[in-house]
C-alpha atoms as a PDB file:
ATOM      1  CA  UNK A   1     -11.509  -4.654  20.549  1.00  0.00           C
ATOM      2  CA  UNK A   2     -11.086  -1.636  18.163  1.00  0.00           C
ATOM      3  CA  UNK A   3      -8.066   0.212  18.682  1.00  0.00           C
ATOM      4  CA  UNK A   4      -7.479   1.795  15.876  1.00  0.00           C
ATOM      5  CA  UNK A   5      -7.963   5.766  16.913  1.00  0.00           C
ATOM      6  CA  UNK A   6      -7.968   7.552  13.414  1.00  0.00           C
ATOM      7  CA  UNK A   7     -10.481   8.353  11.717  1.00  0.00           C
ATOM      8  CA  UNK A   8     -10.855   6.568   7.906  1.00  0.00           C
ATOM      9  CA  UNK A   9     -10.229  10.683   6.619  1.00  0.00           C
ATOM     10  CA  UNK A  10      -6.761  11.285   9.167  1.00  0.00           C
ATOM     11  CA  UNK A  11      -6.003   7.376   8.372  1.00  0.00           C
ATOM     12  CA  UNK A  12      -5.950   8.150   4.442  1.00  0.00           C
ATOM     13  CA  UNK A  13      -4.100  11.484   4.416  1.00  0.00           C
ATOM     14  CA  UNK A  14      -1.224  10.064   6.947  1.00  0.00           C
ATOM     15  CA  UNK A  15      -0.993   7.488   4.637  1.00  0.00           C
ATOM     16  CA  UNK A  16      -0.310   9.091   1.992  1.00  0.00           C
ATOM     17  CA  UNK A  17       1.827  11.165   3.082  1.00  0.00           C
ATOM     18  CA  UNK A  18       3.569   8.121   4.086  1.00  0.00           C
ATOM     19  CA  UNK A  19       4.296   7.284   0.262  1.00  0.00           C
ATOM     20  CA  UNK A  20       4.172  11.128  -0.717  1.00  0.00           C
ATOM     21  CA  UNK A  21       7.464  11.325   1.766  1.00  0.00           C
ATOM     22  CA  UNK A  22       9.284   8.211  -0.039  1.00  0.00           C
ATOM     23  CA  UNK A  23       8.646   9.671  -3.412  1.00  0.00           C
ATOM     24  CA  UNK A  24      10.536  12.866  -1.799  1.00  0.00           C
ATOM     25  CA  UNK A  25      13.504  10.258  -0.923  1.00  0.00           C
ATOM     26  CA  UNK A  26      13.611   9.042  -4.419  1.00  0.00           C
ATOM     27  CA  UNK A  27      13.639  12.434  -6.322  1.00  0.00           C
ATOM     28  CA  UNK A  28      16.626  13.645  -3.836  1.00  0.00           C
ATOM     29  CA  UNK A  29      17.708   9.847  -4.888  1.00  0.00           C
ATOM     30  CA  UNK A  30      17.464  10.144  -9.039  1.00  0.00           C
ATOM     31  CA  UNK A  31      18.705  14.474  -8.822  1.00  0.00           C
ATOM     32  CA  UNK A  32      21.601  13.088  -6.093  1.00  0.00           C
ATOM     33  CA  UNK A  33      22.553  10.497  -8.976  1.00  0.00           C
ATOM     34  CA  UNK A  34      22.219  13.120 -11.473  1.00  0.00           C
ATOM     35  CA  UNK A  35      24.575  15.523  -9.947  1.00  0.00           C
ATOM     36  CA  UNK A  36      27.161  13.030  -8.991  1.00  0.00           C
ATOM     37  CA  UNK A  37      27.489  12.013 -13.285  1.00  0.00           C
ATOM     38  CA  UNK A  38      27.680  15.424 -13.576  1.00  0.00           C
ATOM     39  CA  UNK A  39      30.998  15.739 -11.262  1.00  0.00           C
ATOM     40  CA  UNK A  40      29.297  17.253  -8.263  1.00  0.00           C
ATOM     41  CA  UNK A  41      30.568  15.283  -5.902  1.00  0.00           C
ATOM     42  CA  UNK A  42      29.249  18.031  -3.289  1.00  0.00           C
ATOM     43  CA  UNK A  43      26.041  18.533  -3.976  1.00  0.00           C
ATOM     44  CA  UNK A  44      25.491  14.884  -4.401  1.00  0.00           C
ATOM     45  CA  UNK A  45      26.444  13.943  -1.181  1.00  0.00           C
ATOM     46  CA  UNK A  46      23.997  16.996  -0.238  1.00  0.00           C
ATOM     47  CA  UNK A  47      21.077  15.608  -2.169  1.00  0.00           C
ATOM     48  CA  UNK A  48      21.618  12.334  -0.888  1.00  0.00           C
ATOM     49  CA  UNK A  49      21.994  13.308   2.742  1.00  0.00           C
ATOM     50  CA  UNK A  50      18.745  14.399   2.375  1.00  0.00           C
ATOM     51  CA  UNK A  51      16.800  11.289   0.705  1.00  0.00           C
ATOM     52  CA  UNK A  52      17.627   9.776   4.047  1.00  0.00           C
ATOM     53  CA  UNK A  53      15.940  12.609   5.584  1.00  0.00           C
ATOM     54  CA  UNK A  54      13.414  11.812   3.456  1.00  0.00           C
ATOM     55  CA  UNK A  55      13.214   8.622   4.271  1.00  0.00           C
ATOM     56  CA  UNK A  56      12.861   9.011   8.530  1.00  0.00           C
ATOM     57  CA  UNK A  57      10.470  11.184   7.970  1.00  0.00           C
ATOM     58  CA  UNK A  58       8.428   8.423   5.929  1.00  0.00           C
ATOM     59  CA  UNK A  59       9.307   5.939   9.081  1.00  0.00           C
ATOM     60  CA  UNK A  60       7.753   8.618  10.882  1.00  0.00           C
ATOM     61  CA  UNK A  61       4.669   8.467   9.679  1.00  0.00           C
ATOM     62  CA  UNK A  62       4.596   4.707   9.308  1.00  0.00           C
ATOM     63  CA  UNK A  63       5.268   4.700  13.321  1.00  0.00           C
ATOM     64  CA  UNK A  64       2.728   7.240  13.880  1.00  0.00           C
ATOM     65  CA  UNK A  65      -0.161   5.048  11.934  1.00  0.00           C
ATOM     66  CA  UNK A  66       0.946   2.100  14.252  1.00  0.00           C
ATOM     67  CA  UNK A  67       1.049   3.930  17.611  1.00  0.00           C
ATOM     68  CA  UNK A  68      -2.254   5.429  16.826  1.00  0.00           C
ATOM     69  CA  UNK A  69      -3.594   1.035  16.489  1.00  0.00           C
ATOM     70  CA  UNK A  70      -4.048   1.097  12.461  1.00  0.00           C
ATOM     71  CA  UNK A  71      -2.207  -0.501   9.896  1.00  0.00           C
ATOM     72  CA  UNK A  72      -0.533   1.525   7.494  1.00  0.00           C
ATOM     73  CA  UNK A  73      -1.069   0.531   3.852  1.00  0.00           C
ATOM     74  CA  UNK A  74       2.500   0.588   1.596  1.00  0.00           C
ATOM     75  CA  UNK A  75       1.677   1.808  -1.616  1.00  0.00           C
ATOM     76  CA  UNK A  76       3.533   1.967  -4.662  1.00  0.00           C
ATOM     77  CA  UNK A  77       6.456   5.148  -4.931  1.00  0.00           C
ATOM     78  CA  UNK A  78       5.986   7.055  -8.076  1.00  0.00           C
ATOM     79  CA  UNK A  79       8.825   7.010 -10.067  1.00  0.00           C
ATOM     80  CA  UNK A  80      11.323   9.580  -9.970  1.00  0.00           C
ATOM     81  CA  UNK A  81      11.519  12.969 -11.680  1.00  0.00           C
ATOM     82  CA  UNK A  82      13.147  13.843 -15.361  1.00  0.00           C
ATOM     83  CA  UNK A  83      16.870  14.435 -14.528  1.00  0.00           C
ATOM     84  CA  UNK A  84      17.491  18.166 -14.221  1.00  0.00           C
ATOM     85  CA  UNK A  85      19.102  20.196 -16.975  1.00  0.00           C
ATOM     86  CA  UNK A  86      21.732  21.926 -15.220  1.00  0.00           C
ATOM     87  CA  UNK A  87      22.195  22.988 -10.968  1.00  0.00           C
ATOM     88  CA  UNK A  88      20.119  25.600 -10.986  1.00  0.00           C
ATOM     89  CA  UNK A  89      17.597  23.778 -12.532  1.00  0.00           C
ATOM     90  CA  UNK A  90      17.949  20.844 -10.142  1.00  0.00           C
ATOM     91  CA  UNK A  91      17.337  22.890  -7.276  1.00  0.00           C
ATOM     92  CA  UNK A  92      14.368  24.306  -8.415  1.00  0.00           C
ATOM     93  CA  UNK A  93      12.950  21.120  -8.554  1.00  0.00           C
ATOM     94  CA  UNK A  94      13.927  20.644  -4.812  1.00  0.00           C
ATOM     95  CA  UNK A  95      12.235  23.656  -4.123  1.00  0.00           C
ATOM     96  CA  UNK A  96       9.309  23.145  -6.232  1.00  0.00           C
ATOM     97  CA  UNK A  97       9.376  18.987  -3.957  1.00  0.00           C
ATOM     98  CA  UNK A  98       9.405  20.976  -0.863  1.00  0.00           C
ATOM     99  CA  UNK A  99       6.620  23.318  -1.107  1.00  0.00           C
ATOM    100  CA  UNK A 100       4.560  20.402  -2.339  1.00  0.00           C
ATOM    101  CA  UNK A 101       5.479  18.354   0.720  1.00  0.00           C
ATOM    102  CA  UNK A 102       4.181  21.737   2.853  1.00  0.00           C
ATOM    103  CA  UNK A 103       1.568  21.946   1.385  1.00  0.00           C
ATOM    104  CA  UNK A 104       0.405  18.246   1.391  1.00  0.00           C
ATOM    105  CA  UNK A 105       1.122  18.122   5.375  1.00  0.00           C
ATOM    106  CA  UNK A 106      -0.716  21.760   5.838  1.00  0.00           C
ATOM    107  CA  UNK A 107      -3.688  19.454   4.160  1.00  0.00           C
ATOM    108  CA  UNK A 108      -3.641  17.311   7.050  1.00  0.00           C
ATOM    109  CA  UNK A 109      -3.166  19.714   9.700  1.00  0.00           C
ATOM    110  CA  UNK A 110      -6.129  21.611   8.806  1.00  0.00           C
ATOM    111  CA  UNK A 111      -7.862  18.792   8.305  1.00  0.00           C
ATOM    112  CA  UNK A 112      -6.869  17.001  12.245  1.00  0.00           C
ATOM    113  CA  UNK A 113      -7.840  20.625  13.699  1.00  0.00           C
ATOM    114  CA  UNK A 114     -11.384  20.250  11.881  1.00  0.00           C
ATOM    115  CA  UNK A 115     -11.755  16.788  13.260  1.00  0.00           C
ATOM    116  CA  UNK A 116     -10.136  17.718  16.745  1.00  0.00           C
ATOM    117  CA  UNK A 117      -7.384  15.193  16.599  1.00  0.00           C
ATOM    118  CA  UNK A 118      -5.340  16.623  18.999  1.00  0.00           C
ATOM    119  CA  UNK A 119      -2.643  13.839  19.191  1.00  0.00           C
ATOM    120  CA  UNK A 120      -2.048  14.116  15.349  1.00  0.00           C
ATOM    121  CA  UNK A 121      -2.294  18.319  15.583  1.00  0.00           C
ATOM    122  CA  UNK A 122       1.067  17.552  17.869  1.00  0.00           C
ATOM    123  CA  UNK A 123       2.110  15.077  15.787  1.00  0.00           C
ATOM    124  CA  UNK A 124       2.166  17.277  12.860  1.00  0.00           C
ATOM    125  CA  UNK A 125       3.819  20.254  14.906  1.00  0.00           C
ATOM    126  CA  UNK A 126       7.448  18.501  13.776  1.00  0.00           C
ATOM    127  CA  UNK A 127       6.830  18.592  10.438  1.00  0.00           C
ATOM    128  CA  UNK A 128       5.674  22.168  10.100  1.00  0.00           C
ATOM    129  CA  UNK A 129       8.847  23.366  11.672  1.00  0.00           C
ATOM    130  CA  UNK A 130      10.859  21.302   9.392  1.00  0.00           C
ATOM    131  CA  UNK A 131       9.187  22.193   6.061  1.00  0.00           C
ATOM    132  CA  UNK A 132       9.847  25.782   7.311  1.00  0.00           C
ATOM    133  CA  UNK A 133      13.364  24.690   7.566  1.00  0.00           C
ATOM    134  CA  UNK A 134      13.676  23.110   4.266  1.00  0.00           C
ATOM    135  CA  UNK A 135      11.757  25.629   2.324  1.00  0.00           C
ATOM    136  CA  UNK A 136      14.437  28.143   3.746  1.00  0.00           C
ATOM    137  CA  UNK A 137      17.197  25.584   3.233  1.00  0.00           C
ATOM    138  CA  UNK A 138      16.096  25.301  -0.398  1.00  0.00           C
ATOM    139  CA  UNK A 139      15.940  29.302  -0.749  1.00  0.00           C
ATOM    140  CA  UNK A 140      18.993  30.015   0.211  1.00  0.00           C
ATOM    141  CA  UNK A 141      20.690  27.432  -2.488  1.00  0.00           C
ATOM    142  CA  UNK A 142      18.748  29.250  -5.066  1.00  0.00           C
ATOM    143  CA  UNK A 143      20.039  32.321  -3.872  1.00  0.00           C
ATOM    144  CA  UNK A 144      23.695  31.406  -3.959  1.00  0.00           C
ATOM    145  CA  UNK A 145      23.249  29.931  -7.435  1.00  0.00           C
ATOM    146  CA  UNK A 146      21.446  32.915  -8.841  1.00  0.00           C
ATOM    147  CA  UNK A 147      24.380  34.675  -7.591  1.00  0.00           C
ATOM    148  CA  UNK A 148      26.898  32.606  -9.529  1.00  0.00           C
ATOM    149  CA  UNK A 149      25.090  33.095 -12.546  1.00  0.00           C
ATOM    150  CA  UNK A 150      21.942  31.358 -11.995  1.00  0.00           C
ATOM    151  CA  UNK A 151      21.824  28.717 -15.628  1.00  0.00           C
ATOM    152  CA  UNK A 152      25.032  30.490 -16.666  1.00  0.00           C
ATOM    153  CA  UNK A 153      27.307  29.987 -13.689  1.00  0.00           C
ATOM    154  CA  UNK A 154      30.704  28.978 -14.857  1.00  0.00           C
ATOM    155  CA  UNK A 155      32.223  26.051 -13.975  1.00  0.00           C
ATOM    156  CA  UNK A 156      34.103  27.775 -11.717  1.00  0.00           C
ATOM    157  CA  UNK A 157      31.248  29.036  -9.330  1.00  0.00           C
ATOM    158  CA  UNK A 158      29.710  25.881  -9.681  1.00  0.00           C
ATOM    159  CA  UNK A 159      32.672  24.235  -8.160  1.00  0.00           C
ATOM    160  CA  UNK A 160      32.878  26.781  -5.359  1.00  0.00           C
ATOM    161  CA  UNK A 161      29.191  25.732  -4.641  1.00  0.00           C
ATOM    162  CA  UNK A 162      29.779  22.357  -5.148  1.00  0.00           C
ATOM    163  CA  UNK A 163      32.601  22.284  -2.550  1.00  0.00           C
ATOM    164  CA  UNK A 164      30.402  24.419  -0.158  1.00  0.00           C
ATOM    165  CA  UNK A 165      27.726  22.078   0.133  1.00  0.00           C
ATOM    166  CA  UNK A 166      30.608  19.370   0.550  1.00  0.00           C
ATOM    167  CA  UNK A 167      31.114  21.018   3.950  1.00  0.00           C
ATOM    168  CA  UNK A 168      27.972  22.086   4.649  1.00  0.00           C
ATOM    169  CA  UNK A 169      26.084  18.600   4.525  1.00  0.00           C
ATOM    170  CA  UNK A 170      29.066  17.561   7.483  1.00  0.00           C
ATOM    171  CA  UNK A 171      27.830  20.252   9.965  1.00  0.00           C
ATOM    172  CA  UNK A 172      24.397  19.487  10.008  1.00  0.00           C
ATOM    173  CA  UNK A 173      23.053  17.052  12.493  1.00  0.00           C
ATOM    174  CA  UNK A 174      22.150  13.327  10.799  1.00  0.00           C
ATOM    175  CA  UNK A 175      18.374  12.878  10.030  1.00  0.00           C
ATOM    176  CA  UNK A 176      19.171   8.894  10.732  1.00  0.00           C
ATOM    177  CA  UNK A 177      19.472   9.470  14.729  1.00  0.00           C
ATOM    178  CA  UNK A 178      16.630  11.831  14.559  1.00  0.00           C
ATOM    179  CA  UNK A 179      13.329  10.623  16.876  1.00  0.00           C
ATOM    180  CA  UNK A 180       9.994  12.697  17.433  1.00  0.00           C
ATOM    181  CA  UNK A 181      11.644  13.662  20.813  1.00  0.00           C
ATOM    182  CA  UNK A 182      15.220  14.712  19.388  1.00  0.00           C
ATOM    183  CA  UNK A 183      14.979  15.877  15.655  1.00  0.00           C
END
């Protein structure tokens, strides 16, 4: 008995955005390691906060394929990005991740409304809302660093941001208890 209800197209695209959301876990991995040798104790903690986001969200997926009777495929995670040259720089590239991520999963939302999958339209709803969120999220960093000098913030500044995000990553909620239901 067949019971796999994706089509080979939705199958393919969840898939990879199965692997497409680990490689996200690994660049917040390799720019969270960066930061941390750099002294940014803050933003590290930050960064890697959110390659554990990264990482639910690829369990997502990965649950999703299964629910929906296929088996997803685990494909090899492209290795991680060229260390960043200084913060500002390492948040563009988080910015630069995230848009790429929203655009990938617009990709398969247009593509389950042309196909009338319904159940992975829904699905999908989550993850919309979230790369709204993190596009924001990433904004607002590059905002506050372009406002302590941008690639010519002092040490100073950098510090103040550094502590910032310290206190910042404690007060959001923790993407490891999050569920479809409860993000």
């Amino acid at each position: 008995m067949k019971t796999n209800r994706l089509s080979e197209t939705i199958f393919a695209a969840l898939n990879s955005q199965l692997t497409k959301e680990a490689h996200a876990a690994q660049i917040y991995l390799s720019l969270g390691t960066w930061a941390d040798d750099k002294g940014y104790e803050g933003i590290s903690n930050f960064l890697f906060r959110h390659a554990n986001e990264e990482r639910n969200h690829m369990m997502k997926f990965l649950e999703y394929i299964l629910d929906r009777g296929a088996k997803p495929v685990i494909e090899p995670i492209p290795g991680p990005i060229e260390d960043p040259q200084n913060v500002q720089n390492c948040f563009n590239k988080v910015f630069e991740q995230e848009v790429e991520n929203t655009t990938a999963i617009y990709k398969i939302v247009k593509l389950s409304l042309v196909e009338e999958d319904w159940a992975t339209w829904n699905f999908l709803q989550w993850f919309v809302k979230e790369q709204i969120e993190e596009e924001t999220l990433s904004l607002k960093l590059l905002d506050k660093i372009k406002i302590a000098g941008g690639e010519k913030a002092t040490d100073e500044a950098l510090q103040t941001l550094d502590k910032e995000l310290e206190h910042t990553s404690d007060d959001l909620p923790s993407a490891t208890n999050a569920t479809q239901a409860n993000p």
